[in-house]
Structure formats: C-alpha cells, structure tokens
N, C-alpha and C. Protein backbone atom coordinates (compact mmCIF):
# COMPACT_ATOMS: atom_id res chain seq x y z
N UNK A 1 65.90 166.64 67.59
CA UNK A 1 64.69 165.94 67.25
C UNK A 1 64.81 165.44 65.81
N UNK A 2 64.37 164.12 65.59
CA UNK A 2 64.88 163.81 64.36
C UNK A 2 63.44 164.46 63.30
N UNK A 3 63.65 164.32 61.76
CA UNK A 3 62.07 164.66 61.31
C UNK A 3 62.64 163.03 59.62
N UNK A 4 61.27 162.71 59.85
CA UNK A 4 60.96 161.53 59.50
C UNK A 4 60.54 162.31 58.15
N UNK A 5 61.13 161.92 56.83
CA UNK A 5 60.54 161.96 55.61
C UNK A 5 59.48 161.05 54.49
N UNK A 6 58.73 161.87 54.42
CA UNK A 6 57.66 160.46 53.64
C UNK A 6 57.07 161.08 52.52
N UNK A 7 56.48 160.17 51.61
CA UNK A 7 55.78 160.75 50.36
C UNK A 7 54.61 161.39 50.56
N UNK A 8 53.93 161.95 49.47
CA UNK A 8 52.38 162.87 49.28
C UNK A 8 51.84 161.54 49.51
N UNK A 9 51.85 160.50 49.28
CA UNK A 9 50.73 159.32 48.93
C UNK A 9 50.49 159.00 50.43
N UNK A 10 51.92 158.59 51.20
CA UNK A 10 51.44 158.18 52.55
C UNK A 10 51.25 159.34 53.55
N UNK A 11 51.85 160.83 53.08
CA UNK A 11 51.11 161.77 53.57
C UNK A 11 49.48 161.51 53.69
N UNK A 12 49.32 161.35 52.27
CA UNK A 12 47.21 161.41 51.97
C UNK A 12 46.93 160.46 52.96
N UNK A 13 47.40 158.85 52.61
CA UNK A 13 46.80 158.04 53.53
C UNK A 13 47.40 157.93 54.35
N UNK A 14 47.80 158.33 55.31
CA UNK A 14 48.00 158.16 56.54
C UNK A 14 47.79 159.51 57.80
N UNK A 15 47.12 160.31 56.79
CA UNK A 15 46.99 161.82 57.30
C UNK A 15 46.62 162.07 58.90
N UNK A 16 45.57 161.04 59.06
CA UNK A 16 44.70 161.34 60.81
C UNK A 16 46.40 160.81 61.60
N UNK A 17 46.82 160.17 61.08
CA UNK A 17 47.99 158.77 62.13
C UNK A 17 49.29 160.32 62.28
N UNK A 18 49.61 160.63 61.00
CA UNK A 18 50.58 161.84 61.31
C UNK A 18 50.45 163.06 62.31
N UNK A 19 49.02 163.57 61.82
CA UNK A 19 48.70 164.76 62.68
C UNK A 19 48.97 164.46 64.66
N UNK A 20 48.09 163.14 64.78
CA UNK A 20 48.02 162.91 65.98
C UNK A 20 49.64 162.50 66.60
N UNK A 21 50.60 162.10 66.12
CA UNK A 21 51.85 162.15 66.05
C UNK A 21 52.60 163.29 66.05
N UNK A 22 52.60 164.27 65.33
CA UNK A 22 52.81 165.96 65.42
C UNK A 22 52.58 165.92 66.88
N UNK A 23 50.73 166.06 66.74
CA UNK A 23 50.45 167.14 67.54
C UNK A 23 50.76 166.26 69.02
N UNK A 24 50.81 165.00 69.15
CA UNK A 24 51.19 164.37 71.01
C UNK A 24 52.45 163.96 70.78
N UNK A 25 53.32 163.67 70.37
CA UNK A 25 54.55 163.28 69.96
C UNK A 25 55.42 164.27 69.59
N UNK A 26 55.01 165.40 69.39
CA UNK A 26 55.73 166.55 68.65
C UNK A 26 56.85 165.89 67.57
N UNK A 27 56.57 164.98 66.55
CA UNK A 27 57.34 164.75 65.75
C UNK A 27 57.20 165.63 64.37
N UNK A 28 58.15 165.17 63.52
CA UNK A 28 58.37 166.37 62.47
C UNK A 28 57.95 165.49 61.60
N UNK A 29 57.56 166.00 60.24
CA UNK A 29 58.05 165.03 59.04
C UNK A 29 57.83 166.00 57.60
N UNK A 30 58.83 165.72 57.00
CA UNK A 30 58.70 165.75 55.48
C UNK A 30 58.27 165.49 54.30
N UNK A 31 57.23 166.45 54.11
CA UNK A 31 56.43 165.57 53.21
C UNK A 31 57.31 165.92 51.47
N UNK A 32 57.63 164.58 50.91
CA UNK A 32 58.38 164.49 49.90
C UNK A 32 57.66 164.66 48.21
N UNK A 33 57.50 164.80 47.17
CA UNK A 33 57.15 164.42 46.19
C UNK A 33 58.20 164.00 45.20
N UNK A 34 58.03 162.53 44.71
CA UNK A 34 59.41 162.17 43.79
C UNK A 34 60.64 162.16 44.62
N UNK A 35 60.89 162.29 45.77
CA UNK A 35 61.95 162.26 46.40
C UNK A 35 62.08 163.74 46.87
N UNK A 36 61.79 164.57 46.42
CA UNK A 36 61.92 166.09 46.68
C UNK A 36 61.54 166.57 48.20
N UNK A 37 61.72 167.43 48.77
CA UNK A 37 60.88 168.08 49.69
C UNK A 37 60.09 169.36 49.21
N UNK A 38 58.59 168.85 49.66
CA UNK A 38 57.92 169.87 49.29
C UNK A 38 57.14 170.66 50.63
N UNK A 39 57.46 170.12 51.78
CA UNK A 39 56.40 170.81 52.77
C UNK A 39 56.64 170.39 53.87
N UNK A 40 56.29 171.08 55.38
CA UNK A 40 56.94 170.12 56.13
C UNK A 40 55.54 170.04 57.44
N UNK A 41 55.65 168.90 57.96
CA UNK A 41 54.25 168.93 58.73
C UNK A 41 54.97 169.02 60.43
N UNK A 42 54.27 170.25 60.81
CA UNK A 42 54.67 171.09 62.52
C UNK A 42 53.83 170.86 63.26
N UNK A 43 54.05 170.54 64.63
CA UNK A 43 52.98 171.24 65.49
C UNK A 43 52.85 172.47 65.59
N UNK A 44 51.93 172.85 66.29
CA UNK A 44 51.47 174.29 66.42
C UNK A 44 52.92 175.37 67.42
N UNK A 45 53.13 174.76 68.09
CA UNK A 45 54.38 174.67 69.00
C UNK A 45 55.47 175.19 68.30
N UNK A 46 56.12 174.40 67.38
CA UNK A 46 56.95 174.78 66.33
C UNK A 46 56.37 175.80 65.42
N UNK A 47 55.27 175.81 65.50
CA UNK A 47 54.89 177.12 64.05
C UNK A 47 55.06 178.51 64.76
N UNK A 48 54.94 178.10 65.97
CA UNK A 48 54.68 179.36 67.17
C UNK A 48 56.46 179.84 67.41
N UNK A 49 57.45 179.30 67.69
CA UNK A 49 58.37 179.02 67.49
C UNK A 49 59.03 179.81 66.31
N UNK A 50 59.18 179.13 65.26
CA UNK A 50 59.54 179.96 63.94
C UNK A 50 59.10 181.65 63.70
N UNK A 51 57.47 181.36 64.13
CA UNK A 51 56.76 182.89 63.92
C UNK A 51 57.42 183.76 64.68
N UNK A 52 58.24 183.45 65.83
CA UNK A 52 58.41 184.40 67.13
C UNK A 52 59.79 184.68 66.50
N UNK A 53 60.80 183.59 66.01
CA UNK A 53 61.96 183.92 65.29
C UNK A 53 62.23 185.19 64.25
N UNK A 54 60.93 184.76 63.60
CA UNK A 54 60.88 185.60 62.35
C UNK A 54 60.66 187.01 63.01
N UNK A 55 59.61 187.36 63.82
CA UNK A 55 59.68 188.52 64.15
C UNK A 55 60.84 189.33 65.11
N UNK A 56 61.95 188.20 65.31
CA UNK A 56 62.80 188.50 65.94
C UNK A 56 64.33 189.06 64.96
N UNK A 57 63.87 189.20 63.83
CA UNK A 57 64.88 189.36 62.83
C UNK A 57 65.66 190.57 62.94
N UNK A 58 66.53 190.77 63.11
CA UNK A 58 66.91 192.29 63.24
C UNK A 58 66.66 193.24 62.14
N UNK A 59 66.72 194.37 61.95
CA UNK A 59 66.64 194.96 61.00
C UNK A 59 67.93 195.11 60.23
N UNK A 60 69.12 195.03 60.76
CA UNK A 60 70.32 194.77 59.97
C UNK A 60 70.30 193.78 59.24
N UNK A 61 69.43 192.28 59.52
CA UNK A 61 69.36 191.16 58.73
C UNK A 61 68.79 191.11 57.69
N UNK A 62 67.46 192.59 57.70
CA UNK A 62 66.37 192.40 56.93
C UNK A 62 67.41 193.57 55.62
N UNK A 63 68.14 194.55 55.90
CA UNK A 63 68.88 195.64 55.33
C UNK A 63 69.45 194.57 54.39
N UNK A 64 70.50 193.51 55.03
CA UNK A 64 71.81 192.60 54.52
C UNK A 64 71.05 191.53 53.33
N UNK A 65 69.79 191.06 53.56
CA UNK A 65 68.60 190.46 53.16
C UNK A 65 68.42 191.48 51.34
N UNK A 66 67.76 192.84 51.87
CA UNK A 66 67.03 193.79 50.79
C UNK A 66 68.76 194.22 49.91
N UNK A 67 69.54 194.04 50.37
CA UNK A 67 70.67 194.31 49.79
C UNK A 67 71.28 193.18 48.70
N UNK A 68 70.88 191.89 49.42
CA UNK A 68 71.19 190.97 48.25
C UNK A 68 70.71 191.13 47.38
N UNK A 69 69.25 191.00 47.71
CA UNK A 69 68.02 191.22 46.72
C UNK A 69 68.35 192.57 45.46
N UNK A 70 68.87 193.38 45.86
CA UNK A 70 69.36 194.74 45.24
C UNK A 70 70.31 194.32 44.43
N UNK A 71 71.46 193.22 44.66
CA UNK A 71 72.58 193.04 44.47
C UNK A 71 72.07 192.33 43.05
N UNK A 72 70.99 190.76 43.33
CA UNK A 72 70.88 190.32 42.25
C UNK A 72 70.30 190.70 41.35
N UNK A 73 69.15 191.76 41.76
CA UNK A 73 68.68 192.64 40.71
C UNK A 73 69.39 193.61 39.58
N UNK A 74 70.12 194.28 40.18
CA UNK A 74 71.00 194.73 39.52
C UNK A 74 72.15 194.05 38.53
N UNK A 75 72.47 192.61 39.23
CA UNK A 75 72.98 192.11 38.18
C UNK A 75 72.03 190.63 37.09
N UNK A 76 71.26 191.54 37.00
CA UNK A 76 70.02 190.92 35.94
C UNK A 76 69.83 189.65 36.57
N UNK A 77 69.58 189.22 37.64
CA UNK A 77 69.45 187.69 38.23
C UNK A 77 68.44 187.64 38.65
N UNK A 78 67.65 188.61 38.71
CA UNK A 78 65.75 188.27 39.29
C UNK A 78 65.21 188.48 38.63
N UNK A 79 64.19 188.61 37.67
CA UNK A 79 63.40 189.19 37.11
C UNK A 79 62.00 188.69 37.36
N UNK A 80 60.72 189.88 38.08
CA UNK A 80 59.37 189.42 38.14
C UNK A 80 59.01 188.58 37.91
N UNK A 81 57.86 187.74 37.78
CA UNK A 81 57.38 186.67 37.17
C UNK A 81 55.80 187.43 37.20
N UNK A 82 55.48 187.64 36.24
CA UNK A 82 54.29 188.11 35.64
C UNK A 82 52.97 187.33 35.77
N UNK A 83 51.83 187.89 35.86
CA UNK A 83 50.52 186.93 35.69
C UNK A 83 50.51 186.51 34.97
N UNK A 84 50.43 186.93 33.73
CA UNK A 84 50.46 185.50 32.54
C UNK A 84 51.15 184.64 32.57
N UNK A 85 52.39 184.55 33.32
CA UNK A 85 53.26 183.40 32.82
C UNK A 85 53.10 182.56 34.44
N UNK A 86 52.51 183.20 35.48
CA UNK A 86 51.95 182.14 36.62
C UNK A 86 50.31 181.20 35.80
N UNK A 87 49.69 182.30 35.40
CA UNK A 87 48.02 181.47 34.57
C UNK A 87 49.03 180.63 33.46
N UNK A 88 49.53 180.73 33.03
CA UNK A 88 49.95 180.05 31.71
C UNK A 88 50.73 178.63 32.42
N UNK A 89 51.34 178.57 34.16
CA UNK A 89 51.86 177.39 34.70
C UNK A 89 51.22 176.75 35.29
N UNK A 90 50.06 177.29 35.75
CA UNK A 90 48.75 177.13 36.48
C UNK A 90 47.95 175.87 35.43
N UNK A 91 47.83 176.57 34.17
CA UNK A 91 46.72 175.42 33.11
C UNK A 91 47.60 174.64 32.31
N UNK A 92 49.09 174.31 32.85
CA UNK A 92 49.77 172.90 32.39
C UNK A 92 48.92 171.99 32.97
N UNK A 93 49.37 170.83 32.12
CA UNK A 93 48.95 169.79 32.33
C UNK A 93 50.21 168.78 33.27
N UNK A 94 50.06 168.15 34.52
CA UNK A 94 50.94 167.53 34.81
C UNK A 94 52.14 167.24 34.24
N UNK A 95 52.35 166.61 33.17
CA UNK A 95 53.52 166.31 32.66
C UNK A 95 54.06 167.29 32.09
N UNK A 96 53.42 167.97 31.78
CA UNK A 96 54.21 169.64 31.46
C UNK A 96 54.28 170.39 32.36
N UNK A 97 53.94 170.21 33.51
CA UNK A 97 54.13 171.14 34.96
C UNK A 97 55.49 170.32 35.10
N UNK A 98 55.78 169.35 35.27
CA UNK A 98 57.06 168.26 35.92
C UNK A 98 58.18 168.71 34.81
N UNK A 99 57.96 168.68 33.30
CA UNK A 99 58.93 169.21 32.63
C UNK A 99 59.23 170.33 32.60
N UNK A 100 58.50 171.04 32.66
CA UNK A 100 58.79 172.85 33.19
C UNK A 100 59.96 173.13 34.27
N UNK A 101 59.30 172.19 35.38
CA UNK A 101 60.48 172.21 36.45
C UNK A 101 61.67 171.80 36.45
N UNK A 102 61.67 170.43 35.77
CA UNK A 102 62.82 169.80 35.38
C UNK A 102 64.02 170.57 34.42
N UNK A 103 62.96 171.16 33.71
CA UNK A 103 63.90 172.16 32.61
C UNK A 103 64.32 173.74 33.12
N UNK A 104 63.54 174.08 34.47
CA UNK A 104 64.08 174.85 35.06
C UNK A 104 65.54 174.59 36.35
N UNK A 105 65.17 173.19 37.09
CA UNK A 105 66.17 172.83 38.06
C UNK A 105 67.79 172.72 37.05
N UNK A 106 67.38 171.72 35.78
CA UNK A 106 68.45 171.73 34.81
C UNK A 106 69.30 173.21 34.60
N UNK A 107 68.78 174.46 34.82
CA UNK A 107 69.47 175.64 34.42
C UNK A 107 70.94 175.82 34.89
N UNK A 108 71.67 176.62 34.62
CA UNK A 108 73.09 176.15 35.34
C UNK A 108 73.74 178.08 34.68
N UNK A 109 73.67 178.22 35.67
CA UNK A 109 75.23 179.80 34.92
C UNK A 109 75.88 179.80 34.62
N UNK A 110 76.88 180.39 34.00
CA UNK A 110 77.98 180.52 33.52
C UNK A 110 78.29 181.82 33.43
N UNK A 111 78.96 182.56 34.15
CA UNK A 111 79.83 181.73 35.36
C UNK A 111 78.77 181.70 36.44
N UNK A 112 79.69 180.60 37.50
CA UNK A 112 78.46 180.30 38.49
C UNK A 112 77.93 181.68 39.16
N UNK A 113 76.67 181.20 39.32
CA UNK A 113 75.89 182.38 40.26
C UNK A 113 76.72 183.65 41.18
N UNK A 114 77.21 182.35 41.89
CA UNK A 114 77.97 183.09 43.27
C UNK A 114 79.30 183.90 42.47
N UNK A 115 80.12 183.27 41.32
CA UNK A 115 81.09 184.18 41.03
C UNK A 115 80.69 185.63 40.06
N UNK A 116 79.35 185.60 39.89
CA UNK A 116 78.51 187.11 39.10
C UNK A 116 78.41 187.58 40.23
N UNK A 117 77.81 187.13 41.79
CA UNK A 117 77.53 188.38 42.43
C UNK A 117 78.64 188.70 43.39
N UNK A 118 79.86 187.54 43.16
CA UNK A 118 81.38 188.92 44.09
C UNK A 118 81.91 189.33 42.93
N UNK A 119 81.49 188.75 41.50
CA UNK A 119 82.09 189.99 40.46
C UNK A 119 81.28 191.09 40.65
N UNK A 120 80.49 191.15 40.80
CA UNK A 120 79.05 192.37 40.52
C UNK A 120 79.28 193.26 41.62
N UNK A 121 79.49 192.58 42.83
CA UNK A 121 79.58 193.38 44.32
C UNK A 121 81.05 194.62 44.27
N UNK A 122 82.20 193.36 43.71
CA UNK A 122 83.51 194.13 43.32
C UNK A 122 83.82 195.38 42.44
N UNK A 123 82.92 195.10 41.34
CA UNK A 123 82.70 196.10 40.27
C UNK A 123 81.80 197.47 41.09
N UNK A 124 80.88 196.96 42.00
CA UNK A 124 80.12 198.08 42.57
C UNK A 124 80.33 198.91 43.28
C-alpha cells in the first residue's frame, strides 16, 4: 500500500477530504513539517493492527529492548530529561523551538554512536 506524504498546511486544509480517504480508501499519509515527518494519519484498522503487534512482542524482544536501554545508559548516552528543561522548551518561542532542534539534529559523536556501544558492550 503506498502512503502519500503531505504538509501540516494541506493536512489543516484539507483535513475532512483525508480522513474520509483513510477511513473508505484505507489510504495512508504522512503528515510532513518542513519536509520532515512528523505524524502519520491511519485508519482505525491499521491502529488496531499495530496495537495487536505491539502486544504481540515477545518478552525476549522487550529483555533485548531493556538491555540496550541498559547498554546506553551505562555508557552515558541517555540521560533523563527533566521538567524544567521540558517547561523551559515548552515557552520557546517558534524560532527558538526550530533552532533548538536544528542545533540538536546537528549533534554528531565522536566516535560514532554505534562504535561506543560495541566498544562499551566489548569492554562489558
């Protein structure tokens, strides 16, 4: 099934024309911002679908899952994100919400990500 990508704007205006498309057409689409993907518009069908997946997860997946999570923790690669510093991203102002992000997507490791956590895993 293909899924059709489009902006927030013709998301907004064109909102009644999409849904009814979803929901009798079962089509997909992407709703984009700036080119990005930010969201994706399902029928109920597909949400039903995914939900049944998810609960179909094994528990070895969810172990292999809490283990990464362990993995990057340990090698200082997650750290919380605190209430103040969600209220403090919350009362940007647009163009400082967009540079925030920008100056976060810009981040880059050294060494890359992936070679800290089979160094980190190896060392462990």
């Amino acid at each position: 099934m293909s899924v059709e990508t489009i902006s927030v704007a013709q998301a907004r205006h064109d909102f009644s024309d999409l849904l009814a498309q979803v929901e009798l057409l079962r089509r997909r689409f992407v709703i984009a911002r700036r080119g990005r993907p930010k969201a994706v518009l399902i029928s109920m069908e597909d949400l039903a679908r995914l939900e049944t997946l998810e609960q179909e997860i094994t528990p070895s997946r969810t172990a292999e899952r809490d283990r990464a999570i362990q993995a990057l923790g340990h090698a200082g690669l997650l750290q919380p994100v605190s209430d103040e510093l969600v209220n403090r991203y919350v009362r940007l102002a647009p163009p400082e919400r967009a540079a925030a992000r920008q100056a976060l997507a810009a981040r880059r490791f050294e060494p890359p990500l992936s070679e800290q956590i089979i160094r980190d895993r190896d060392e462990g």
